[in-house]
N, C-alpha and C. Protein backbone atom coordinates (compact mmCIF):
# COMPACT_ATOMS: atom_id res chain seq x y z
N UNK A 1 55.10 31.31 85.17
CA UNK A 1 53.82 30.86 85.65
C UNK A 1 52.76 30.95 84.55
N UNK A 2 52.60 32.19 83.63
CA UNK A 2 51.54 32.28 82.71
C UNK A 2 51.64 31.03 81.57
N UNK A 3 52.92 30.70 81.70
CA UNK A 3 53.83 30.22 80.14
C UNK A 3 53.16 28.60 80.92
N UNK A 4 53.13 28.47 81.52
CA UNK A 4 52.62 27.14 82.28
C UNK A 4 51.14 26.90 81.84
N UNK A 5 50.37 27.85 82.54
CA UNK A 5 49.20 27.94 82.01
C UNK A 5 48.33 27.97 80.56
N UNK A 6 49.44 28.46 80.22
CA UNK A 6 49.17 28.52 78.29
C UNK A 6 49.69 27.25 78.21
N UNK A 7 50.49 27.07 78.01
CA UNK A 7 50.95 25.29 78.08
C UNK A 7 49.99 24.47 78.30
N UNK A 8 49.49 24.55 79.51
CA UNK A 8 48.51 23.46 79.86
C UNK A 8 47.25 23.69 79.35
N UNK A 9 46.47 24.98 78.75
CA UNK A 9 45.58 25.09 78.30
C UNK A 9 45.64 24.45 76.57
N UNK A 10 46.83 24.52 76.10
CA UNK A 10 47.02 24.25 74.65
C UNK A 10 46.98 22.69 74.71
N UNK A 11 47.92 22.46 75.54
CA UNK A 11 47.89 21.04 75.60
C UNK A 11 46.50 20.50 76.20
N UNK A 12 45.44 20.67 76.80
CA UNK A 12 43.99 19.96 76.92
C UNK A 12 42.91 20.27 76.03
N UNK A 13 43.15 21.94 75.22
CA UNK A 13 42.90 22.20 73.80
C UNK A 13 43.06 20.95 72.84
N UNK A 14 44.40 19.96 72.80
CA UNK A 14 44.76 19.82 71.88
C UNK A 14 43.97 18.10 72.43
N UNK A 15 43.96 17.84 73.35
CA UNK A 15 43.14 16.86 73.69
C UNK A 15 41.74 16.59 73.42
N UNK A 16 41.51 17.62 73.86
CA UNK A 16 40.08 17.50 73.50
C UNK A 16 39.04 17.99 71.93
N UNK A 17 40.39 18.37 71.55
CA UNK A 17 40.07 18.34 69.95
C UNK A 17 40.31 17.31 69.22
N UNK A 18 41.41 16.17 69.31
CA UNK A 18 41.67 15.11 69.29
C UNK A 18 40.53 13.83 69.65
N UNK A 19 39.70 14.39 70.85
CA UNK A 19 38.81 13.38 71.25
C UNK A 19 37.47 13.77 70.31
N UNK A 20 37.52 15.42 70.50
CA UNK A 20 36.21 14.96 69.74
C UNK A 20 36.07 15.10 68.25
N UNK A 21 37.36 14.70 67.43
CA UNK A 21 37.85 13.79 66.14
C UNK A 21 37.34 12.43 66.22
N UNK A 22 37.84 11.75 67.10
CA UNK A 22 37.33 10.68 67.45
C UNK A 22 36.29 10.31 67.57
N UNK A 23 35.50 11.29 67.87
CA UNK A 23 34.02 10.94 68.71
C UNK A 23 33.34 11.31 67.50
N UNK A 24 33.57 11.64 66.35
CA UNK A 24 32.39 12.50 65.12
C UNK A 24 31.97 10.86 64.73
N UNK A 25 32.26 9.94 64.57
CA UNK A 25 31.70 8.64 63.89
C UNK A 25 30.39 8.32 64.75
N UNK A 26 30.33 8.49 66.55
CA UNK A 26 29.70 8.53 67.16
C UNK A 26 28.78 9.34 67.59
N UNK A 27 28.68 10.58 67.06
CA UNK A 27 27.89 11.98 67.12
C UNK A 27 27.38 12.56 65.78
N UNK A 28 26.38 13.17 66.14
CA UNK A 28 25.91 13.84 64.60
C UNK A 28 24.99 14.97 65.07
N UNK A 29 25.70 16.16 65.10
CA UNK A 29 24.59 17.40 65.41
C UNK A 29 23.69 17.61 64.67
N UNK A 30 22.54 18.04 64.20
CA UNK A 30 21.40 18.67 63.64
C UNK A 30 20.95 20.09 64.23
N UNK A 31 20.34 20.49 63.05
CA UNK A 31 19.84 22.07 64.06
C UNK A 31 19.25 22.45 62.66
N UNK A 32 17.83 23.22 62.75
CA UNK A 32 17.38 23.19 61.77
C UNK A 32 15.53 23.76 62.41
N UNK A 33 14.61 24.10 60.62
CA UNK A 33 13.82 24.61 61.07
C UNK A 33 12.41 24.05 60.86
N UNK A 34 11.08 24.33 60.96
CA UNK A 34 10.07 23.89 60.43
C UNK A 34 8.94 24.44 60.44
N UNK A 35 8.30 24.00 59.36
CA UNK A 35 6.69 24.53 59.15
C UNK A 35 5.59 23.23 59.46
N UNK A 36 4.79 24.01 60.04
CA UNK A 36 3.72 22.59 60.20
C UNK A 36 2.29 23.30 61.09
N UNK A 37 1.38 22.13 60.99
CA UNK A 37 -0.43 22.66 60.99
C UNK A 37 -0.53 21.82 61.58
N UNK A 38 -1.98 21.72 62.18
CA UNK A 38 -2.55 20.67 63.08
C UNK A 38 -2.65 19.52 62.22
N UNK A 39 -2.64 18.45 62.99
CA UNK A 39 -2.75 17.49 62.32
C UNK A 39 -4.04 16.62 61.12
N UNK A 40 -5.00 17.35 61.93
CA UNK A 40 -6.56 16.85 61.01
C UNK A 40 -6.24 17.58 59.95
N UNK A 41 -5.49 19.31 59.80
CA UNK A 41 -5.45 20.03 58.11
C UNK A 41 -4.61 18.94 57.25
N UNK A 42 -3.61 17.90 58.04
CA UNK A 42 -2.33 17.28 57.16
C UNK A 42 -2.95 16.08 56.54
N UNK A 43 -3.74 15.74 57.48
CA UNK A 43 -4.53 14.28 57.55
C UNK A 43 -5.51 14.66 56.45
N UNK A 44 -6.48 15.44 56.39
CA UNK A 44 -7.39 15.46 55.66
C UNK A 44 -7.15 16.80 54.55
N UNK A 45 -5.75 17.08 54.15
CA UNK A 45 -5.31 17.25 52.91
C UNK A 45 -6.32 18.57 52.74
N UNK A 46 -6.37 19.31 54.24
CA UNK A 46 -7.22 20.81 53.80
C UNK A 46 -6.40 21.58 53.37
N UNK A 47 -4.94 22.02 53.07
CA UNK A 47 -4.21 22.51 52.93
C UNK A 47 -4.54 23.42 52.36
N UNK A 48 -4.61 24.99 52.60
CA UNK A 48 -4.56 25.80 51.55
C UNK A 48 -4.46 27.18 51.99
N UNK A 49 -4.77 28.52 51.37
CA UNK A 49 -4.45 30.04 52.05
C UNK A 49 -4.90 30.27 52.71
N UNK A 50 -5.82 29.55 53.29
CA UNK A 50 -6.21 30.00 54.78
C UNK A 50 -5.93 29.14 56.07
N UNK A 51 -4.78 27.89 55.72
CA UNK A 51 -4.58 27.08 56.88
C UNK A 51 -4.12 27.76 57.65
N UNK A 52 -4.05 27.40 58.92
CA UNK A 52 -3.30 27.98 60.15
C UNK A 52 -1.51 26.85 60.06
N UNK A 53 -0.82 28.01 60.27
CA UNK A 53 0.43 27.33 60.34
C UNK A 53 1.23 27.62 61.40
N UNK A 54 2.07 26.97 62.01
CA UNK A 54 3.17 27.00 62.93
C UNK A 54 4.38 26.96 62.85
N UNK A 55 5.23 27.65 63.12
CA UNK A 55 6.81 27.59 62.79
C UNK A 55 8.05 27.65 63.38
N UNK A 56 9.25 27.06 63.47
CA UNK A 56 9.88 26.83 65.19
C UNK A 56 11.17 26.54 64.67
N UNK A 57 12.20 26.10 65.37
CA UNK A 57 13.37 25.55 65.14
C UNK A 57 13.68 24.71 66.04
N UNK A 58 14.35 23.86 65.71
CA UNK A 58 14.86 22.55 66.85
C UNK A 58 16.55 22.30 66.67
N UNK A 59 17.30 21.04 67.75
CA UNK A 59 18.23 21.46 67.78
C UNK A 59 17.99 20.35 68.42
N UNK A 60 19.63 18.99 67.84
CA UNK A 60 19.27 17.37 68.34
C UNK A 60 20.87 17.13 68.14
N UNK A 61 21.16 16.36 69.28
CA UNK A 61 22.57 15.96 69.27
C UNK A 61 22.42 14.14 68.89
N UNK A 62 22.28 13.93 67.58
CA UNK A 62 22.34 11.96 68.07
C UNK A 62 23.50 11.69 68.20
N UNK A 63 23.49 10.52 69.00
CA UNK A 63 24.22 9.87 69.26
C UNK A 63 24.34 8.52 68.56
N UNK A 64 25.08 7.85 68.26
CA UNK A 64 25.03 6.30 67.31
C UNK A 64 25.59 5.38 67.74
N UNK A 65 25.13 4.93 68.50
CA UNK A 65 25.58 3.43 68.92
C UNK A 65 25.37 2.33 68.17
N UNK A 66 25.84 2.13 66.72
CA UNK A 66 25.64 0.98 66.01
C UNK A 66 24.31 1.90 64.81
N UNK A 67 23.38 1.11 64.55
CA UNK A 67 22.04 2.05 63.72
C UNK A 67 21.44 1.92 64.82
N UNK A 68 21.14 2.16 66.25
CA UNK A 68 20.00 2.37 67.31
C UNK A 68 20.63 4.40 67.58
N UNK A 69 19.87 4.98 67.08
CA UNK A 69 20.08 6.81 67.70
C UNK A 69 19.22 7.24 69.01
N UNK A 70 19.97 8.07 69.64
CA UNK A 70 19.36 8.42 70.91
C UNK A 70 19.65 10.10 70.69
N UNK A 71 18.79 10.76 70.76
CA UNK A 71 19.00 12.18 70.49
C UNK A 71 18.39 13.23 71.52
N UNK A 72 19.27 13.78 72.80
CA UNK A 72 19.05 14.36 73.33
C UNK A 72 18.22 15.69 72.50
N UNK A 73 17.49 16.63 72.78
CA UNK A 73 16.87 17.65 71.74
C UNK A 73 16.09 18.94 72.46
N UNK A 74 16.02 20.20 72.05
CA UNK A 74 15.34 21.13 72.46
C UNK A 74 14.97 21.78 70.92
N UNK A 75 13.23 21.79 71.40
CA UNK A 75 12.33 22.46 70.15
C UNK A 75 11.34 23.57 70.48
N UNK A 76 11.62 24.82 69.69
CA UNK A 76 10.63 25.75 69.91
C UNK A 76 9.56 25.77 68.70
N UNK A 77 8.93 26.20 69.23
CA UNK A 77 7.36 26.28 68.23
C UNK A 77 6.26 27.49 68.66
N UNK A 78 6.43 28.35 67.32
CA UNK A 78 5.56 29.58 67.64
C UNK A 78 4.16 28.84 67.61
N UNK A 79 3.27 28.87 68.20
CA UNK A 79 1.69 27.96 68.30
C UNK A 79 0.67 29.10 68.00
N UNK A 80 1.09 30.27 67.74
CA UNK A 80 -0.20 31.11 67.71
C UNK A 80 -0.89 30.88 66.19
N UNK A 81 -0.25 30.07 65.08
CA UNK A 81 -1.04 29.61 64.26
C UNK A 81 -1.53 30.98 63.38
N UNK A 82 -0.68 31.07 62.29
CA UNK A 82 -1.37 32.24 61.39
C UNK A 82 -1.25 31.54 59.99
N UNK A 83 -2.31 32.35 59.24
CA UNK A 83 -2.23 31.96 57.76
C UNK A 83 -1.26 32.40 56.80
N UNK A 84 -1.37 31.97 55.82
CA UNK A 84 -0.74 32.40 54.27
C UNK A 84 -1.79 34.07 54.42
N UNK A 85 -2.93 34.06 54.33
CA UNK A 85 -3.66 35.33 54.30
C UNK A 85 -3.16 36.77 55.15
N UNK A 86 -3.07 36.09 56.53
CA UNK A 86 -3.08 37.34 57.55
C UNK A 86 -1.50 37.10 58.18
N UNK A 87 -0.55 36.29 57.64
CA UNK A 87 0.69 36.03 58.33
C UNK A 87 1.33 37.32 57.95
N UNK A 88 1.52 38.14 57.04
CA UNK A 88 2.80 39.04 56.92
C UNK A 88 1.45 40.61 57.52
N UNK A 89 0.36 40.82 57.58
CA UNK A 89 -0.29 41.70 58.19
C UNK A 89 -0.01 41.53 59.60
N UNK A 90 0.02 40.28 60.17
CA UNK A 90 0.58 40.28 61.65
C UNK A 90 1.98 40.49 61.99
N UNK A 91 3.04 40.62 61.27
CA UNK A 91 4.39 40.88 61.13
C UNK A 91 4.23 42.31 61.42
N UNK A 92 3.71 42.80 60.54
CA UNK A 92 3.98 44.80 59.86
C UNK A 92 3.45 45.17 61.45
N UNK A 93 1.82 45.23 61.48
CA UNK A 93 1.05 45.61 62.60
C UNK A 93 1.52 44.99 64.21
N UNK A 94 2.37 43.73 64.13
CA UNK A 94 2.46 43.34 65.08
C UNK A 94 0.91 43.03 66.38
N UNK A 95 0.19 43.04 65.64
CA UNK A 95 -1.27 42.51 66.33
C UNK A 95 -1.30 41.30 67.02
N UNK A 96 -0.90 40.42 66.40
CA UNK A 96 -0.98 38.72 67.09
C UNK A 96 0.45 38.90 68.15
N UNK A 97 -0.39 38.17 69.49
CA UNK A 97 0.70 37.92 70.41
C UNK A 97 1.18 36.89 70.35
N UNK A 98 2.99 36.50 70.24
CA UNK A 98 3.35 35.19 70.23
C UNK A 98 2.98 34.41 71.49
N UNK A 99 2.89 33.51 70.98
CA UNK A 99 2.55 31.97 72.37
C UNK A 99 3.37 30.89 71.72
N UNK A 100 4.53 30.88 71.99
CA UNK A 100 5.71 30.03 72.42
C UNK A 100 5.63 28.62 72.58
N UNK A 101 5.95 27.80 72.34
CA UNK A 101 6.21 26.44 73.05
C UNK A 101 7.45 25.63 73.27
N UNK A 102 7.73 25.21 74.10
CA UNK A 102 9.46 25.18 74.34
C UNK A 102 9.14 23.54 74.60
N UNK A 103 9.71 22.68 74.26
CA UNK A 103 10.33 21.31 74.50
C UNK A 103 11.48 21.03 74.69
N UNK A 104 11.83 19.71 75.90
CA UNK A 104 13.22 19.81 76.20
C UNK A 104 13.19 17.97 76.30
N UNK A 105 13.67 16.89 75.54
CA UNK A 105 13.68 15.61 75.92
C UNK A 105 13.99 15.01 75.47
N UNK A 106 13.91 14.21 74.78
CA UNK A 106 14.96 12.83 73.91
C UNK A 106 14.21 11.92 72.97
N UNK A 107 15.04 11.59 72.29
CA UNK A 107 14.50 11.13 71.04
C UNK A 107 15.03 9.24 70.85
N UNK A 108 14.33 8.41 70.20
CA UNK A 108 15.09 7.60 70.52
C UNK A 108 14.41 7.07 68.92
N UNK A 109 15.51 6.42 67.98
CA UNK A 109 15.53 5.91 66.57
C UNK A 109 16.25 5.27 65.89
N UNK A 110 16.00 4.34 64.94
CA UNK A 110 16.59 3.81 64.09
C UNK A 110 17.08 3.54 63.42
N UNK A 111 18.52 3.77 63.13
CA UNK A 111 18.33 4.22 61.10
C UNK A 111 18.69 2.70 60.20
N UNK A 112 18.32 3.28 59.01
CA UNK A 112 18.19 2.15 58.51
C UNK A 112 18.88 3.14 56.51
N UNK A 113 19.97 2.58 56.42
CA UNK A 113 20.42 3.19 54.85
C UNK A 113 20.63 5.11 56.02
N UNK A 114 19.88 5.93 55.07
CA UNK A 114 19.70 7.04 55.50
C UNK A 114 18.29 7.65 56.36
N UNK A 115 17.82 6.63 56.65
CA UNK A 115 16.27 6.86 56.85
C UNK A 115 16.03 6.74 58.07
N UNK A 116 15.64 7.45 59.05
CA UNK A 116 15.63 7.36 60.50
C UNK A 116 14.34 7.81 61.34
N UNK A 117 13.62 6.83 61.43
CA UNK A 117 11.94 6.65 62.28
C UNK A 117 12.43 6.99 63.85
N UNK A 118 11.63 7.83 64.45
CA UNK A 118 11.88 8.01 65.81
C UNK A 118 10.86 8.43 66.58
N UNK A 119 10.89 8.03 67.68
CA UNK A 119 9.73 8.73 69.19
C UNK A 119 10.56 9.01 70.38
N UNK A 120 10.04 9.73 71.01
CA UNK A 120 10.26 10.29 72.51
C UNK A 120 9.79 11.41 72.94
N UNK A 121 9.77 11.29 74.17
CA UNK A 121 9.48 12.14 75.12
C UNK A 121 10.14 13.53 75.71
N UNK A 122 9.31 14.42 75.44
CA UNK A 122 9.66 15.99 75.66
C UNK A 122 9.10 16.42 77.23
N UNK A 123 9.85 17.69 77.93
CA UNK A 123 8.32 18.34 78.55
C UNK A 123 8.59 19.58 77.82
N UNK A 124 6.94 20.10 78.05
CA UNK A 124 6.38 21.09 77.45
C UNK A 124 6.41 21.91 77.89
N UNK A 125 6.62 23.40 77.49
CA UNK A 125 6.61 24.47 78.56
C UNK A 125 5.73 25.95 77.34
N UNK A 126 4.97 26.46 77.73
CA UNK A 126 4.08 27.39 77.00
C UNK A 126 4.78 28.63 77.36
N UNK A 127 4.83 29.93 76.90
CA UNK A 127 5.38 31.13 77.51
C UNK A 127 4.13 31.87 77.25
N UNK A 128 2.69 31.46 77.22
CA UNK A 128 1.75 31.72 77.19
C UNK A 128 1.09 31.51 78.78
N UNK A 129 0.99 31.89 79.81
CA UNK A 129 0.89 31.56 81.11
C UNK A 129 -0.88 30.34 81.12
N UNK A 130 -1.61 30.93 80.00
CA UNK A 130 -2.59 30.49 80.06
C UNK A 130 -2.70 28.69 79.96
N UNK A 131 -1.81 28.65 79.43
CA UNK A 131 -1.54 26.68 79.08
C UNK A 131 -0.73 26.25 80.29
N UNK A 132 -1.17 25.17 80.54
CA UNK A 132 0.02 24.26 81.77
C UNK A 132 0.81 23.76 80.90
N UNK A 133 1.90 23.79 81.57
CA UNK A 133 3.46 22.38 81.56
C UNK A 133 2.63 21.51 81.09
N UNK A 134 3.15 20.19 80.75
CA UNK A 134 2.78 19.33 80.35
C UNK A 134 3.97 17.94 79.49
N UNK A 135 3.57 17.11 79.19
CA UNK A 135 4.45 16.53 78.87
C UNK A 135 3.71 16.19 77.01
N UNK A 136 5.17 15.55 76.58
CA UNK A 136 4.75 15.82 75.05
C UNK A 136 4.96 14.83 74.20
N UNK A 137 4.55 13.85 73.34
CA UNK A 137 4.95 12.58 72.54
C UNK A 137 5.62 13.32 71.45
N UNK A 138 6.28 12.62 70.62
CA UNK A 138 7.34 13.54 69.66
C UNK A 138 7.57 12.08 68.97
N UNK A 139 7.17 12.00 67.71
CA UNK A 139 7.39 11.43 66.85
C UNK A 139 7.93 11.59 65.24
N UNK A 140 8.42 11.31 64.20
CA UNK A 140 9.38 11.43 63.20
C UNK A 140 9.84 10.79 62.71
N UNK A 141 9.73 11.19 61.29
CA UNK A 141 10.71 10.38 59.94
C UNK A 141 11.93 11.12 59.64
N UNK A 142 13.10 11.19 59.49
CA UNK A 142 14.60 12.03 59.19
C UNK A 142 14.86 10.84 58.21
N UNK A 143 14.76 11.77 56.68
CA UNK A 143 16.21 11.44 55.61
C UNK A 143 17.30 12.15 55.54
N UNK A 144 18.59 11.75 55.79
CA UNK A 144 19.69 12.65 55.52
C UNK A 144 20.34 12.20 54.44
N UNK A 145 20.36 13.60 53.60
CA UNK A 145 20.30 13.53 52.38
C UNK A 145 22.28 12.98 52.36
N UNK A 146 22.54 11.71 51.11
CA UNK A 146 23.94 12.11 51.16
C UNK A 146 24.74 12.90 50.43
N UNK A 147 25.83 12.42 50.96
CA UNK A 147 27.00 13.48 50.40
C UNK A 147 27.40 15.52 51.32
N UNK A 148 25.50 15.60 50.65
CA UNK A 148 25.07 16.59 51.84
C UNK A 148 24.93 17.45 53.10
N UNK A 149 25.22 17.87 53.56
CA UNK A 149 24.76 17.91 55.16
C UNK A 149 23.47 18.61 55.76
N UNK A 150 22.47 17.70 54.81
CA UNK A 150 21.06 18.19 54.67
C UNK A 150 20.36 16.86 55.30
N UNK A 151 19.03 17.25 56.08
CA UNK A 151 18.31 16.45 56.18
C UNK A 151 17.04 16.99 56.33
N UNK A 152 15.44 16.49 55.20
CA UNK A 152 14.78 16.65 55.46
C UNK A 152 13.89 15.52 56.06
N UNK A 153 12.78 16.21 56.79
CA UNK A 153 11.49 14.92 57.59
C UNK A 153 10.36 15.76 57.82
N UNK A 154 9.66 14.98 58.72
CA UNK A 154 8.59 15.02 59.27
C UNK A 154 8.53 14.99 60.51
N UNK A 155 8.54 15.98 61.65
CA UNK A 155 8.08 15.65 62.92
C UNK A 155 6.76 16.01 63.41
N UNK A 156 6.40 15.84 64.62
CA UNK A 156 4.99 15.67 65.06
C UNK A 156 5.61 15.73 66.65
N UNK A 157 4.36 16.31 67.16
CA UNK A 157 4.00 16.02 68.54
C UNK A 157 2.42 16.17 68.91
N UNK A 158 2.06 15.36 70.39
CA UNK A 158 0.94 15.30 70.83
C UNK A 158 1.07 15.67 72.15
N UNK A 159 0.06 16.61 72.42
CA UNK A 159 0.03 17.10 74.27
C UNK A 159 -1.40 17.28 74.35
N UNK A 160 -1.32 17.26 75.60
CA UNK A 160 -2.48 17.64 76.01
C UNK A 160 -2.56 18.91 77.34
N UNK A 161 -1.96 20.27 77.08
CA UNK A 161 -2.00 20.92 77.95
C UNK A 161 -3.36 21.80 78.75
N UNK A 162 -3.12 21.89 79.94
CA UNK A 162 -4.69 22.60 80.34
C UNK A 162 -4.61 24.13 79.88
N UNK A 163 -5.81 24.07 79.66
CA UNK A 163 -6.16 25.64 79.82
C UNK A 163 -7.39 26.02 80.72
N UNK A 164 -7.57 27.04 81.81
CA UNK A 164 -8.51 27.35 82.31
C UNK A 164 -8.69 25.84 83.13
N UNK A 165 -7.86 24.58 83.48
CA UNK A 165 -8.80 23.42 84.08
C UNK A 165 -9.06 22.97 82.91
N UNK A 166 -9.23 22.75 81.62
CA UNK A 166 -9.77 21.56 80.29
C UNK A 166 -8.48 21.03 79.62
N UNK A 167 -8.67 19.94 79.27
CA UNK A 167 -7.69 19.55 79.00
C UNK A 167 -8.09 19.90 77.19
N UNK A 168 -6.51 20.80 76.40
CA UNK A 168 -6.76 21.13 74.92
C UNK A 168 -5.87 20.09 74.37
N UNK A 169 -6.78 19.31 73.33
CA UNK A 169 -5.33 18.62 72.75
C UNK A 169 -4.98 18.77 71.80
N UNK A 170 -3.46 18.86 71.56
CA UNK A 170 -2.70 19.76 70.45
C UNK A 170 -1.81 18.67 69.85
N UNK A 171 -2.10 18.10 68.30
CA UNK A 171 -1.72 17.19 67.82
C UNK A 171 -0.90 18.34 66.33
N UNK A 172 0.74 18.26 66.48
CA UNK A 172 0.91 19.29 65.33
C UNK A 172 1.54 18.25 64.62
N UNK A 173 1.98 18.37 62.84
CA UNK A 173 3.15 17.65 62.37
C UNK A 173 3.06 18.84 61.34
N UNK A 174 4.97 18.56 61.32
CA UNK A 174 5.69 19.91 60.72
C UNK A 174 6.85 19.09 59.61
N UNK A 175 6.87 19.94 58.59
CA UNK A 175 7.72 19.54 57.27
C UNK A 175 9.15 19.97 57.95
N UNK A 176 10.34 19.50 58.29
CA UNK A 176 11.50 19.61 58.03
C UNK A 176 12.63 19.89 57.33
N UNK A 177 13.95 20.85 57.72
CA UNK A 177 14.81 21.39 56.95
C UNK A 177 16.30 21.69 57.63
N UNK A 178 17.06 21.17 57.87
CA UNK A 178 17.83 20.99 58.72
C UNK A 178 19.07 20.41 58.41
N UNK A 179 20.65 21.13 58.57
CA UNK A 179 21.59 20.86 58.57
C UNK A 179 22.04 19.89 59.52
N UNK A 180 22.76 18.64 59.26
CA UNK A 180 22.83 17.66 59.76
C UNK A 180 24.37 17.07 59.02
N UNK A 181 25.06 17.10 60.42
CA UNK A 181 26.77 17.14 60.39
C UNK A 181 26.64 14.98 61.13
């Protein structure tokens, strides 16, 4: 009876390793991390030791149907925004409280050579109680580098979550770094 069971587990093991051989031409995981500021510091090139910065990791399954990508995705993003100045004093002391941002939604893009423009839609979730849910635009440039299994870009998002009843709007874009199979 066990010898059955091992049997049949090896043998749908061996299937489904087989399929998803098959399926890598059609799939491409990513997972990877980023730095990024509000958007007016990127836009208007304030950049410097006292910007406020944000930092997160994301995690995107595309899919390739031809060059059109569809990329299911979940992205976190610390939002409490610290500097080059006071970032490693808030580490040691632990003073700044994290405020979280969690995205969960899909991506939808192009590629073109190695170069892949994309938008879609997230929802938003704060672990900061003070911000509402909300929903999130998510936009992006991805080069994957070849030979490699590197890809760097540019992503961005726009929300507008409440706080207190006002609506805050939070426009970030973040430099990219990310292993990409």
């Amino acid at each position: 009876m066990k010898i059955a069971r091992v049997l049949k587990a090896t043998v749908l093991a061996g299937i489904l390793t087989a399929g998803a051989s098959q399926a890598l031409p059609f799939v491409s995981p990513e997972v990877g991390g980023m730095i990024g500021t509000s958007f007016d510091n990127a836009k208007g090139f304030n950049i410097n030791s006292d910007t406020n910065l944000t930092y997160g990791a994301f995690a995107r399954l595309w899919l390739k149907p031809g060059s059109f990508r569809v990329a299911p995705f979940v992205k976190w993003e610390n939002i409490s925004e610290a500097s080059f100045a006071n970032h490693f004093k808030d580490i040691i002391t632990n003073e700044d409280s994290r405020n979280n941002n969690m995205q969960y939604g899909v991506l939808l893009g192009l590629e073109f050579f190695y170069l892949t423009p994309y938008v879609g839609a997230a929802y938003s979730h704060f672990t900061d109680t003070h911000f509402s849910s909300t929903w999130a635009l998510n936009y992006g440039l991805k080069f994957k580098i070849p030979i490699l299994p590197l890809a760097i870009g540019i992503d961005a998002s726009w929300q507008k979550p409440k706080l207190s009843g006002v609506e805050i709007e939070m426009h970030r874009v973040s430099a990219t770094l990310s292993l990409h199979f």
